[in-house]
PDB file of N, CA and C in Angstrom:
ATOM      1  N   UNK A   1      76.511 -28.031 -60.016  1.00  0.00           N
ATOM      2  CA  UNK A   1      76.907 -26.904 -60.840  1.00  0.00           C
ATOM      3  C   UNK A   1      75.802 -25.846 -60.779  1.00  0.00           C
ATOM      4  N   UNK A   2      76.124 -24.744 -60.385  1.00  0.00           N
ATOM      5  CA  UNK A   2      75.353 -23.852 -60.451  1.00  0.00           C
ATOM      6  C   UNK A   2      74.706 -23.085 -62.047  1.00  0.00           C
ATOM      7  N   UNK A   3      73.876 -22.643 -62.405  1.00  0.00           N
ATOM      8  CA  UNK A   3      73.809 -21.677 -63.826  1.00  0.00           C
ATOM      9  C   UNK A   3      73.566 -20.265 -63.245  1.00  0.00           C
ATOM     10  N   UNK A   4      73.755 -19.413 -64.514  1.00  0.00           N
ATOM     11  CA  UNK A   4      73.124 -17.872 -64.383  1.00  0.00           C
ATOM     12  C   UNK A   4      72.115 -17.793 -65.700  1.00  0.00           C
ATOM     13  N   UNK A   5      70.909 -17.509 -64.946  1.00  0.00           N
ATOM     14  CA  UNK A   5      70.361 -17.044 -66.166  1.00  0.00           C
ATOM     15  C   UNK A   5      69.948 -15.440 -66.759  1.00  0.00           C
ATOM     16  N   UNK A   6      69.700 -15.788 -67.979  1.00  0.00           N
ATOM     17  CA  UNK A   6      69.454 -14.361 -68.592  1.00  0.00           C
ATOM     18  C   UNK A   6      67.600 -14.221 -68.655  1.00  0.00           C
ATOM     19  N   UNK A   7      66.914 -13.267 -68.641  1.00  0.00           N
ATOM     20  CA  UNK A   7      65.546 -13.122 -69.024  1.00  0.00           C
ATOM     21  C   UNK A   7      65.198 -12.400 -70.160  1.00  0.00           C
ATOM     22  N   UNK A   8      64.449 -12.670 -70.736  1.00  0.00           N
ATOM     23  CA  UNK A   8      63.997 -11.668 -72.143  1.00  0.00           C
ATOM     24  C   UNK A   8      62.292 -12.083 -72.389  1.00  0.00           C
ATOM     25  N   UNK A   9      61.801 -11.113 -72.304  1.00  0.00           N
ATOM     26  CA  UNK A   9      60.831 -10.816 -72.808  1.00  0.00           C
ATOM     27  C   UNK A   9      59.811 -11.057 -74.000  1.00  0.00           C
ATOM     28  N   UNK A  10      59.152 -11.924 -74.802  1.00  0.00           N
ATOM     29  CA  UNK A  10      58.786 -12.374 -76.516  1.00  0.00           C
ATOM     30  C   UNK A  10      57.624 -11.740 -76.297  1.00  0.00           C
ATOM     31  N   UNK A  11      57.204 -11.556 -77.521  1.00  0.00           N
ATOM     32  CA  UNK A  11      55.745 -11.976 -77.844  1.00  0.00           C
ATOM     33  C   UNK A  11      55.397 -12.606 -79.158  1.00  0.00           C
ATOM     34  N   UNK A  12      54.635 -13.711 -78.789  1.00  0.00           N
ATOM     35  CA  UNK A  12      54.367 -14.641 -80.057  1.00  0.00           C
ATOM     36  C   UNK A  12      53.175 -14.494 -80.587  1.00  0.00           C
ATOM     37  N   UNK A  13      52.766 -14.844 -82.000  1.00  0.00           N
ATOM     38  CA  UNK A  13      51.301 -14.583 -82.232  1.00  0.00           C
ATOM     39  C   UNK A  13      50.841 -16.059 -83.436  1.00  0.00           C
ATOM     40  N   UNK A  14      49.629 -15.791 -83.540  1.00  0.00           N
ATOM     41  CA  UNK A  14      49.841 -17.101 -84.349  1.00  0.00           C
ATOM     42  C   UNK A  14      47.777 -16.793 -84.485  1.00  0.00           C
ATOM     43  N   UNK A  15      47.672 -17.518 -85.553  1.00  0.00           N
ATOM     44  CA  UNK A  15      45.931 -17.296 -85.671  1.00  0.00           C
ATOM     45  C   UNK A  15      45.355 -18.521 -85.154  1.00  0.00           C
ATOM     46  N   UNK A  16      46.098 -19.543 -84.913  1.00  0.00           N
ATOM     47  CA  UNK A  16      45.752 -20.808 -84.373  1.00  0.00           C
ATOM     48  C   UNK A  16      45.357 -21.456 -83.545  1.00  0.00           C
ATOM     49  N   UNK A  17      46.243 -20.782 -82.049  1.00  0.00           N
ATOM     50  CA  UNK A  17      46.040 -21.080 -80.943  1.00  0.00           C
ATOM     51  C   UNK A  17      47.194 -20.067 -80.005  1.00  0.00           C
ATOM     52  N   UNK A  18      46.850 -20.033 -78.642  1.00  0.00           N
ATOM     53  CA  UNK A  18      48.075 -19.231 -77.548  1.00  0.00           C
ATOM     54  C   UNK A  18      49.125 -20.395 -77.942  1.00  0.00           C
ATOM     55  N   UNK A  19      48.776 -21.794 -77.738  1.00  0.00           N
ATOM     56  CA  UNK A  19      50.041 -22.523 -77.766  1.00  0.00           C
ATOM     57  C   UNK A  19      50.961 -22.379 -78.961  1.00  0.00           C
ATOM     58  N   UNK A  20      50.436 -22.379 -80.327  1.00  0.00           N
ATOM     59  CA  UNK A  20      51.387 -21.850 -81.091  1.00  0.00           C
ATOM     60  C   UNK A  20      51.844 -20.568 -81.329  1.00  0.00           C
ATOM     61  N   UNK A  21      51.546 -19.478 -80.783  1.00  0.00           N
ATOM     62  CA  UNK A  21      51.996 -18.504 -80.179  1.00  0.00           C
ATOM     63  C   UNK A  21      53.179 -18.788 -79.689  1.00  0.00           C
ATOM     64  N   UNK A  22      53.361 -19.213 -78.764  1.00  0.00           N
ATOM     65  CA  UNK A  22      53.891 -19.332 -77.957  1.00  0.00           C
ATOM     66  C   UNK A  22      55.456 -20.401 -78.177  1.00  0.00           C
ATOM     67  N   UNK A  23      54.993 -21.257 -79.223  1.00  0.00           N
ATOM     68  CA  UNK A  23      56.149 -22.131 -79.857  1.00  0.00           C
ATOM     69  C   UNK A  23      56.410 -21.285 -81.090  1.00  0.00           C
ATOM     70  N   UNK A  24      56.059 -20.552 -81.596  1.00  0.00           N
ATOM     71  CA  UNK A  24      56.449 -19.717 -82.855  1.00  0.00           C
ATOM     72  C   UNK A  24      57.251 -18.951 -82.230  1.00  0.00           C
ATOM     73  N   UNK A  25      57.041 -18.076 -80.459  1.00  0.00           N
ATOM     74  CA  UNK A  25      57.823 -17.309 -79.985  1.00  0.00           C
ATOM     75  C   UNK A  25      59.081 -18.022 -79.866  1.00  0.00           C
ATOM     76  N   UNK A  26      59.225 -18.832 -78.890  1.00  0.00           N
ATOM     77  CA  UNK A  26      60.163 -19.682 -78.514  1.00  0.00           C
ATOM     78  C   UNK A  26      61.259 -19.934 -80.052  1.00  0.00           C
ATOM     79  N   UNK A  27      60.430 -20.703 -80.760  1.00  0.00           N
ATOM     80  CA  UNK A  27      61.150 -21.209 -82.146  1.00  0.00           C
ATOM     81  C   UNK A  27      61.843 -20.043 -82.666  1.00  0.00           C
ATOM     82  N   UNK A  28      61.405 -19.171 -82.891  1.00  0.00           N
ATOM     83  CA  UNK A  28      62.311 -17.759 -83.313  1.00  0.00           C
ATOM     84  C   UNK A  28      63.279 -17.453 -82.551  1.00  0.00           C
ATOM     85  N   UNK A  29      62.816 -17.648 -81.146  1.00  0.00           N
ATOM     86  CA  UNK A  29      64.244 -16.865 -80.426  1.00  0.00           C
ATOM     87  C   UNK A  29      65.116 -17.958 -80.389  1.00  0.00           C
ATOM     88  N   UNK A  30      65.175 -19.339 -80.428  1.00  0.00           N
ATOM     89  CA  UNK A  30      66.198 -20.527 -80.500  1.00  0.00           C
ATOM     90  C   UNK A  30      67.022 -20.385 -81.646  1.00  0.00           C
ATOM     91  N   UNK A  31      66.693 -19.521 -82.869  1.00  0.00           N
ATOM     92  CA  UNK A  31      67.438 -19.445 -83.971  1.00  0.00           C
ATOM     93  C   UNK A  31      68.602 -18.784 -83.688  1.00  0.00           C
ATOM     94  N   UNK A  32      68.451 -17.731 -82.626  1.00  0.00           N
ATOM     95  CA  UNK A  32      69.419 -16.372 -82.528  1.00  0.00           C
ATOM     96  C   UNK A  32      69.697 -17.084 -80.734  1.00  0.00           C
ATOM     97  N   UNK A  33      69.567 -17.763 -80.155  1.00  0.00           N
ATOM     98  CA  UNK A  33      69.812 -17.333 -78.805  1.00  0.00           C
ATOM     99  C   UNK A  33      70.452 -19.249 -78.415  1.00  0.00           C
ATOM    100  N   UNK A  34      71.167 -19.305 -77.849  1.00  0.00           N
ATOM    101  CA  UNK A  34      71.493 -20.469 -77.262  1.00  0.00           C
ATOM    102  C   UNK A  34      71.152 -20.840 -75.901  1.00  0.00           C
ATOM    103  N   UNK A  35      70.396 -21.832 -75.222  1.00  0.00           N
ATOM    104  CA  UNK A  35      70.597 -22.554 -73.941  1.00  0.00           C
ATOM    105  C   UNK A  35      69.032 -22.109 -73.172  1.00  0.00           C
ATOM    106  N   UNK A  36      68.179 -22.153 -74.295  1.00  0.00           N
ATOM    107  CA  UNK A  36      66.749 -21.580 -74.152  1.00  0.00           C
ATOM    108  C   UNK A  36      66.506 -22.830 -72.767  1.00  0.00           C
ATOM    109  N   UNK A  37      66.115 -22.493 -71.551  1.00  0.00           N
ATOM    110  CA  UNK A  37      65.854 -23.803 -70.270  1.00  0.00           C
ATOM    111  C   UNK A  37      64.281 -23.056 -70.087  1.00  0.00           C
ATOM    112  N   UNK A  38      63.484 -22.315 -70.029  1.00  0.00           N
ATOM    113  CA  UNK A  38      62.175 -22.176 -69.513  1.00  0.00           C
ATOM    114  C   UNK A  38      61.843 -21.257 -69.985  1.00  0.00           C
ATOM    115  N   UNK A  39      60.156 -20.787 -69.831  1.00  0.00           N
ATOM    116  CA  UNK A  39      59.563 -19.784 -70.425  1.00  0.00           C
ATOM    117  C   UNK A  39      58.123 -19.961 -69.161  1.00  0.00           C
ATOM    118  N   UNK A  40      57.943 -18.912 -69.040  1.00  0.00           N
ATOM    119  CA  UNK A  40      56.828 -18.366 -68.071  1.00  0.00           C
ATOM    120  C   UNK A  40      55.206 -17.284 -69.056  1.00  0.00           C
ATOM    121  N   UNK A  41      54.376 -17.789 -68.997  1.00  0.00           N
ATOM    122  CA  UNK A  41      53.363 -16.829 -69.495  1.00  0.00           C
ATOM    123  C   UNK A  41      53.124 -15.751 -69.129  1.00  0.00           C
ATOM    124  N   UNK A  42      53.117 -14.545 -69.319  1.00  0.00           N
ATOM    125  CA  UNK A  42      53.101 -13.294 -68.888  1.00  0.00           C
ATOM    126  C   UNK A  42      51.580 -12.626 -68.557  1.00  0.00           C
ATOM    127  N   UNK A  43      51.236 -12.815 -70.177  1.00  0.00           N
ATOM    128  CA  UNK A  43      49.813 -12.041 -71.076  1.00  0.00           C
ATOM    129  C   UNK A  43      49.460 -12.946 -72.025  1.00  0.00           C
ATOM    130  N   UNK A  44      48.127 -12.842 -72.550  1.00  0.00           N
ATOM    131  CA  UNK A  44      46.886 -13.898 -73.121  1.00  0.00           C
ATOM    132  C   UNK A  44      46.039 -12.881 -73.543  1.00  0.00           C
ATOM    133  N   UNK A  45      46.238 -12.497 -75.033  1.00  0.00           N
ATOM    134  CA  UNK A  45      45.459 -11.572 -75.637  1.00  0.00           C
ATOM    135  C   UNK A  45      45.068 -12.014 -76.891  1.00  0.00           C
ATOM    136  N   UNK A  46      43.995 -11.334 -77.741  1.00  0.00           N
ATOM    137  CA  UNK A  46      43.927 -11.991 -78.696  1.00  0.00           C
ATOM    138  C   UNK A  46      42.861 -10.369 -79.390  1.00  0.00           C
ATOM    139  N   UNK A  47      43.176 -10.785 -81.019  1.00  0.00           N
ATOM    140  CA  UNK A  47      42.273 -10.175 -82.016  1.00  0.00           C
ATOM    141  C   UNK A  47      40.978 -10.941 -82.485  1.00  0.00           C
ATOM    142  N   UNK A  48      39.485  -9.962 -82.217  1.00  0.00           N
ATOM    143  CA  UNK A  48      38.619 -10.806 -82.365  1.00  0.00           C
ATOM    144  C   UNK A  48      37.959 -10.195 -83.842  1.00  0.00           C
ATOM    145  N   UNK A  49      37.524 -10.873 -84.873  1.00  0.00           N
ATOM    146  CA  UNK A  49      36.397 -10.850 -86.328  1.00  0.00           C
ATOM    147  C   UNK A  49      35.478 -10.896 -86.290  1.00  0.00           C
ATOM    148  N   UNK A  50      34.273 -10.105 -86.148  1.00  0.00           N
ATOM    149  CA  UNK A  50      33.318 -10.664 -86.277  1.00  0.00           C
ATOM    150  C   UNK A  50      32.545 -11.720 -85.329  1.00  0.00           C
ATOM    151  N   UNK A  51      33.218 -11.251 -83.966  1.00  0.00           N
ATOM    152  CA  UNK A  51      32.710 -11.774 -82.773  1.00  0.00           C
ATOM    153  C   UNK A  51      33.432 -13.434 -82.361  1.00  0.00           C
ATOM    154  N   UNK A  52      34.312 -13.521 -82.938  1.00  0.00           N
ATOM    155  CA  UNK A  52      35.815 -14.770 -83.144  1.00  0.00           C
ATOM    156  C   UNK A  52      36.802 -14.455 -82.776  1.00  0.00           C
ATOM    157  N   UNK A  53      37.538 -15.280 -81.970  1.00  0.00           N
ATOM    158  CA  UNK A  53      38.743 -15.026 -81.886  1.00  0.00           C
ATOM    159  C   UNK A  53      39.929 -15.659 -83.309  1.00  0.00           C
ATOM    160  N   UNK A  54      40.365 -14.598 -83.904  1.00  0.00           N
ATOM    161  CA  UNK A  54      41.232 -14.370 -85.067  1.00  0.00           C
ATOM    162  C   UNK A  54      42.495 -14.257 -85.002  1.00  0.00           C
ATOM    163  N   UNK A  55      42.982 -14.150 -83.941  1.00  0.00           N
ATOM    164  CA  UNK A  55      44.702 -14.298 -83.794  1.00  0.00           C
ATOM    165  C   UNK A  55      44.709 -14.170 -82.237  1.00  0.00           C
ATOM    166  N   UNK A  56      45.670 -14.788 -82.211  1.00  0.00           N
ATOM    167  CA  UNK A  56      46.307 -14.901 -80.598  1.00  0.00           C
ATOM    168  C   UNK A  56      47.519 -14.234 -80.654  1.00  0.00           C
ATOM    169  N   UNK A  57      47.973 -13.396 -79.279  1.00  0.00           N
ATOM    170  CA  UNK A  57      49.102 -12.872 -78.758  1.00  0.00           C
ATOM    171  C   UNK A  57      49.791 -13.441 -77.647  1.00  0.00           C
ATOM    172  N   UNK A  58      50.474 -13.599 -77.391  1.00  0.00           N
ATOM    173  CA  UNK A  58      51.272 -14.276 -75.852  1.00  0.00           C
ATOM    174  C   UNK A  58      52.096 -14.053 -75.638  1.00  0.00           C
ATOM    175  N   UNK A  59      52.537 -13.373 -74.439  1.00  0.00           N
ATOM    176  CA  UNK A  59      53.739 -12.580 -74.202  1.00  0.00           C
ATOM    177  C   UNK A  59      54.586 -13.468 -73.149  1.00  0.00           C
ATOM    178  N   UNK A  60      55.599 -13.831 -73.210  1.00  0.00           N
ATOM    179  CA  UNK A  60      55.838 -14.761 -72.861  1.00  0.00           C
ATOM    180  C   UNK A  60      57.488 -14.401 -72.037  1.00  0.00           C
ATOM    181  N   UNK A  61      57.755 -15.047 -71.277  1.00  0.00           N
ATOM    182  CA  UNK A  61      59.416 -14.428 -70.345  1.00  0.00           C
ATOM    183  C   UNK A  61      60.137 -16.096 -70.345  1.00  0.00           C
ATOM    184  N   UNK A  62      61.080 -16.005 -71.068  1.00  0.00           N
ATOM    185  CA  UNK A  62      61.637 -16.965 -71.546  1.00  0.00           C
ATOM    186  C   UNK A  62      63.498 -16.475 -70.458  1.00  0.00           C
ATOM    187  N   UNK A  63      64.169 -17.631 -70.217  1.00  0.00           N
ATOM    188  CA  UNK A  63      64.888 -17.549 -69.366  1.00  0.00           C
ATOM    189  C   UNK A  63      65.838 -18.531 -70.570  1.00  0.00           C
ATOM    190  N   UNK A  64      67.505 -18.370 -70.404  1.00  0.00           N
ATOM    191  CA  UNK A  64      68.545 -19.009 -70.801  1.00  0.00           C
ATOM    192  C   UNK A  64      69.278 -18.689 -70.168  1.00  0.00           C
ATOM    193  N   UNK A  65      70.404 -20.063 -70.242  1.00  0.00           N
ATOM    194  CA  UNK A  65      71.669 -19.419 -69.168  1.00  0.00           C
ATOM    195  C   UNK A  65      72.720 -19.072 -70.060  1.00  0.00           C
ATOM    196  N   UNK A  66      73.317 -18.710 -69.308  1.00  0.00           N
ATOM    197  CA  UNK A  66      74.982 -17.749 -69.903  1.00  0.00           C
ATOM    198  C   UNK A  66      75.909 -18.796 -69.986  1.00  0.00           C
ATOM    199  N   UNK A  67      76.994 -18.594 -70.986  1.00  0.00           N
ATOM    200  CA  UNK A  67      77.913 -19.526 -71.230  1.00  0.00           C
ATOM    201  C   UNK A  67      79.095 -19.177 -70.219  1.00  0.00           C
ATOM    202  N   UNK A  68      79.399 -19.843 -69.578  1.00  0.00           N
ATOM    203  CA  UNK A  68      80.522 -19.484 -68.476  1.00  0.00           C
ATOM    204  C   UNK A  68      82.096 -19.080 -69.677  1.00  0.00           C
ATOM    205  N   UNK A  69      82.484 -17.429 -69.197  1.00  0.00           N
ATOM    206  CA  UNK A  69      83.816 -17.258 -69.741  1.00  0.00           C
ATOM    207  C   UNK A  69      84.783 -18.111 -69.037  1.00  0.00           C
TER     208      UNK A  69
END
């Protein structure tokens, strides 16, 4: 069986780590989007305090397929 997929674009953030970034992104878009199959890292940025890293950004390209009409 073949699929088609769709691409979209996130960005996740999180003060914790890129990885939860990155599952906070994901987790949000699974609420609204069905048939979430992969995600690719894009960008790896972050806000620094006082010479710390204080939040993470991750931009992330997440792929789902289409429901066949």
């Amino acid at each position: 069986m073949s699929h088609t997929y769709k691409i979209i674009e996130l960005v996740g953030s999180s003060p914790i780590s890129s990885d939860d970034a990155i599952k906070e992104a994901i987790n949000t878009a699974g609420q609204t989007l069905k048939h979430l199959r992969w995600f690719e890292v894009v960008e790896t940025r972050g806000h620094l305090e006082a010479g710390v890293v204080a939040h993470w950004q991750v931009t992330i390209k997440v792929g789902f397929t289409l429901e066949e009409s």
